[in-house]
Protein backbone atom coordinates (compact mmCIF):
# COMPACT_ATOMS: atom_id res chain seq x y z
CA UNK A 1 32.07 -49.78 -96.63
CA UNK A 2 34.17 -46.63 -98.00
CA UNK A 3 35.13 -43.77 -96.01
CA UNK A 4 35.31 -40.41 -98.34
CA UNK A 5 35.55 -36.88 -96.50
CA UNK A 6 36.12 -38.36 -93.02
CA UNK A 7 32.52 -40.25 -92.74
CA UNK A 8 31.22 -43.66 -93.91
CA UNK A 9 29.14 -43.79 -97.38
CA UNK A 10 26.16 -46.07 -97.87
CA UNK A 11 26.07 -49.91 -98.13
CA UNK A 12 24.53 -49.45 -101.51
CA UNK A 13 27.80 -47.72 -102.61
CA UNK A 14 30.05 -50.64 -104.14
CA UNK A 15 26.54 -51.68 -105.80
CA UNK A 16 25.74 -48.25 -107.20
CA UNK A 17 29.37 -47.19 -108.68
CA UNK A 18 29.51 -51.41 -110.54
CA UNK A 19 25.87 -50.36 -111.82
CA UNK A 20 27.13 -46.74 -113.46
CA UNK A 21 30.61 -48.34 -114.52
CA UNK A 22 28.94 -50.87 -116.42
CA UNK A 23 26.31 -48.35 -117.97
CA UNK A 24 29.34 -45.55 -119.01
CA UNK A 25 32.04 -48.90 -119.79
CA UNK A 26 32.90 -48.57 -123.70
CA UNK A 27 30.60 -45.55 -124.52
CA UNK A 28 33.83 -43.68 -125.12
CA UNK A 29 35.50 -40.84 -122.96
CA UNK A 30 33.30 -37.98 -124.43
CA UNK A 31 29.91 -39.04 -123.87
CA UNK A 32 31.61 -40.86 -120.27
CA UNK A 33 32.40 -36.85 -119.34
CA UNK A 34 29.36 -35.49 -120.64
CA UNK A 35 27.13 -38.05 -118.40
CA UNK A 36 29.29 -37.53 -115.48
CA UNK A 37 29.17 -33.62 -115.74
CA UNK A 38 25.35 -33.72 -116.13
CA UNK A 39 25.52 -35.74 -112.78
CA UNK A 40 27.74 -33.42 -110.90
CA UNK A 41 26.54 -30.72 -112.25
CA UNK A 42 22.68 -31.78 -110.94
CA UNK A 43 24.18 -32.57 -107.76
CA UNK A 44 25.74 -29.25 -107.15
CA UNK A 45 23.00 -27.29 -108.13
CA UNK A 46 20.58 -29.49 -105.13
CA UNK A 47 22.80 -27.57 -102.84
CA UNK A 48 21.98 -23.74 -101.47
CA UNK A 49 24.12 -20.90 -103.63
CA UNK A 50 26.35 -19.80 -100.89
CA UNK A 51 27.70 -24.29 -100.70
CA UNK A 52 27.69 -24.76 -104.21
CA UNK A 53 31.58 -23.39 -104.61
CA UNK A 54 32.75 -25.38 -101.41
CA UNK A 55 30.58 -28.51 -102.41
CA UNK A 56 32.40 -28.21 -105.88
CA UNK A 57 36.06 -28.00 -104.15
CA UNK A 58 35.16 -30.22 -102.08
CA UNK A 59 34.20 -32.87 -104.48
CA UNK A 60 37.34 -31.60 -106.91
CA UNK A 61 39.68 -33.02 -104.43
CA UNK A 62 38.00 -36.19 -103.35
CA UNK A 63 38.51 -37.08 -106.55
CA UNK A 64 41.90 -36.17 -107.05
CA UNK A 65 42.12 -38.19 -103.65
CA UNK A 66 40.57 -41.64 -105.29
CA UNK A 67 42.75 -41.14 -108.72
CA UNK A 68 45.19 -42.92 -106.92
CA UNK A 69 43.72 -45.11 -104.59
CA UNK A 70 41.33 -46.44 -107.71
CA UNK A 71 44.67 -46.45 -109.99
CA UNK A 72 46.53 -49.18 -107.71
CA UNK A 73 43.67 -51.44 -107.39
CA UNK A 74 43.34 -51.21 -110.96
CA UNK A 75 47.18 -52.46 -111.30
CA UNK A 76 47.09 -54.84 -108.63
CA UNK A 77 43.64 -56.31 -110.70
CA UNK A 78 46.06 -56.15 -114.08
CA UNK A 79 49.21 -57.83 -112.47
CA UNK A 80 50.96 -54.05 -112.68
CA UNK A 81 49.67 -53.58 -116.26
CA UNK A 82 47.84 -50.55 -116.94
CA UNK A 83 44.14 -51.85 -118.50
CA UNK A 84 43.86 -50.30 -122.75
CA UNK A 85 47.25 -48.13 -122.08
């Protein structure tokens, strides 16, 4: 189970992140970002006005946080090798 912003996310999250990697892998970066926007975006706006800022910020840097984290399991997967560099 992952921990992101200090508290324990679902069992079903390995499951769910596989399921949307394999529906977004090859469709190309634009229509990748466009999905994943419309997904935020949706996500953010099921949150009350005055927490949609913080609920943005917040989410900006928990992803800055797993760039790197998700970058070194993807090298130690590739024997060092950056995957389509």
């Amino acid at each position: 189970m992952m921990s992101i912003f200090g508290r324990k996310v679902d069992d079903d999250f390995d499951s769910l992140t596989n399921a949307i990697g394999r529906l977004l892998h090859g469709k190309g970066a634009d229509l990748q970002r466009a999905v994943l926007t419309d997904i935020v975006s949706r996500w953010i706006m099921g949150h009350h006005p005055s927490l949609r800022r913080q609920a943005l910020a917040t989410h900006v840097q928990a992803v800055r946080d797993l760039i790197e984290l998700n970058e070194e399991a993807l090298s130690a997967r590739n024997r060092g090798e950056p995957e389509d560099w």
